[in-house]
Protein backbone atom coordinates (compact mmCIF):
# COMPACT_ATOMS: atom_id res chain seq x y z
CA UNK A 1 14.16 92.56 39.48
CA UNK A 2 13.94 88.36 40.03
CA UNK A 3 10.84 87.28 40.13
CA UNK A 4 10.51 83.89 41.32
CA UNK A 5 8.26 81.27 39.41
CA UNK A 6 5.37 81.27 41.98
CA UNK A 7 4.88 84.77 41.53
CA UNK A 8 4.31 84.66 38.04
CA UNK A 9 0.51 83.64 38.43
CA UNK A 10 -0.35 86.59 40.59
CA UNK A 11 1.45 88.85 38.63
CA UNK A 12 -1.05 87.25 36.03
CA UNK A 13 -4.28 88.27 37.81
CA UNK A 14 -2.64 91.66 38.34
CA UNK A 15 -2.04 92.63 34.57
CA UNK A 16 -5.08 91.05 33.82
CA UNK A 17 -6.97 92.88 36.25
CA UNK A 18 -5.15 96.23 34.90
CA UNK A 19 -5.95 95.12 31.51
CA UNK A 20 -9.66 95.79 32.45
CA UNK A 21 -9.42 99.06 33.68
CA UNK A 22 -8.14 99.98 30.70
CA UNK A 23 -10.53 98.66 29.17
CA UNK A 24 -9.49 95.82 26.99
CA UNK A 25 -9.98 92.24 27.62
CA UNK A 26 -7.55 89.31 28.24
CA UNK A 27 -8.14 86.22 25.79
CA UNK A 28 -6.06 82.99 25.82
CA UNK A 29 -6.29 81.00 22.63
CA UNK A 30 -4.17 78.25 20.80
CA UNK A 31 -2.41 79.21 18.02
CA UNK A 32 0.64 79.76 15.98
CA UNK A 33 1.48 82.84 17.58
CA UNK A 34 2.76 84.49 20.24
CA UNK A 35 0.16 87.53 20.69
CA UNK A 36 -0.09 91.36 21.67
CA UNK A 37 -2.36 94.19 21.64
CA UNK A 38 -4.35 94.82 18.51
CA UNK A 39 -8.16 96.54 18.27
CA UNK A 40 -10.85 94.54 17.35
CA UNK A 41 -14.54 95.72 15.99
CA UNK A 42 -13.56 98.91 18.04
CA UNK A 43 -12.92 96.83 21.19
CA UNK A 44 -9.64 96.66 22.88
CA UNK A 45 -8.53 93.14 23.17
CA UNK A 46 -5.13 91.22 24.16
CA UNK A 47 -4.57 87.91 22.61
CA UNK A 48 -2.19 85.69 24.31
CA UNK A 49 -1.38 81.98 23.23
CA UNK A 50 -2.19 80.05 26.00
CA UNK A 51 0.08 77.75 25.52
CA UNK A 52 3.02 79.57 26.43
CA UNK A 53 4.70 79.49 29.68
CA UNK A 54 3.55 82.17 32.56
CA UNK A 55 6.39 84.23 32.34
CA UNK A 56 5.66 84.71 28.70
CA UNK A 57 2.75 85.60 29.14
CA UNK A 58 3.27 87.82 31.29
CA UNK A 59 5.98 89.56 28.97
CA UNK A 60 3.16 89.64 26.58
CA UNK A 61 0.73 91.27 28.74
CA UNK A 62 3.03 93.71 30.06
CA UNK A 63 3.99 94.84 26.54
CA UNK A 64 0.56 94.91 25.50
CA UNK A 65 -0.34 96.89 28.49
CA UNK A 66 2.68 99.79 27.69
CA UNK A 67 0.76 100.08 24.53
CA UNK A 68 -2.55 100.85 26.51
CA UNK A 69 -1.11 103.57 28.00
CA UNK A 70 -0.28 102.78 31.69
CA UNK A 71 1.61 105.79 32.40
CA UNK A 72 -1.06 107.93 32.57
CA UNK A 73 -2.84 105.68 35.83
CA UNK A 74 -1.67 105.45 39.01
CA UNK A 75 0.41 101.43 39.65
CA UNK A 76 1.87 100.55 42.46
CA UNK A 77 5.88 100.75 42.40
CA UNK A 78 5.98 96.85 42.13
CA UNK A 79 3.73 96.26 38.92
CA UNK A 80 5.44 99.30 37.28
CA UNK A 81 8.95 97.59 37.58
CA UNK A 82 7.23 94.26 36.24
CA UNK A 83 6.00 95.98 33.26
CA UNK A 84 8.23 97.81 32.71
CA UNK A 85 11.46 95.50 32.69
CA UNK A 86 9.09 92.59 31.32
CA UNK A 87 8.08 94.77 28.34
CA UNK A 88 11.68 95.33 27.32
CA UNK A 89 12.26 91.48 27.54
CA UNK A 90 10.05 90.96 24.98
């Protein structure tokens, strides 16, 4: 799949969005790292460095979200071929 750079935001909002119904929430901090999936004080939370480029971020995202479990919801055909082939990037 090529995803061109413009997309990249929206694809963004879109794992971010998904993020929520899963219930974990997005953060964006500076930092030394590069960030993923981890549970904090029993909440769910992705940390992403925010200073990485978008289509990092959205590797890390979708590679958090594959941890979260999105095989078990219903995504539409697109955002499961972004996560999926992102995820594997990583």
């Amino acid at each position: 799949m090529k995803i061109k750079e413009k997309e990249f935001e929206e694809i963004l909002q879109d794992l971010k969005a998904l993020a929520g119904q899963l219930g974990a929430t997005v953060r964006f901090e500076k930092g030394d790292f590069k960030g993923g999936y981890c549970i904090l004080n029993e909440n769910k939370v992705i940390v992403i460095n925010k200073l990485a480029n978008l289509q990092r971020k959205v590797m890390i995202l979708s590679a958090a979200l594959k941890e979260l479990g999105v095989d078990k919801i219903y995504l539409t055909p697109k955002m499961r071929e972004v996560i999926d082939e992102m995820a594997e990037v990583k």
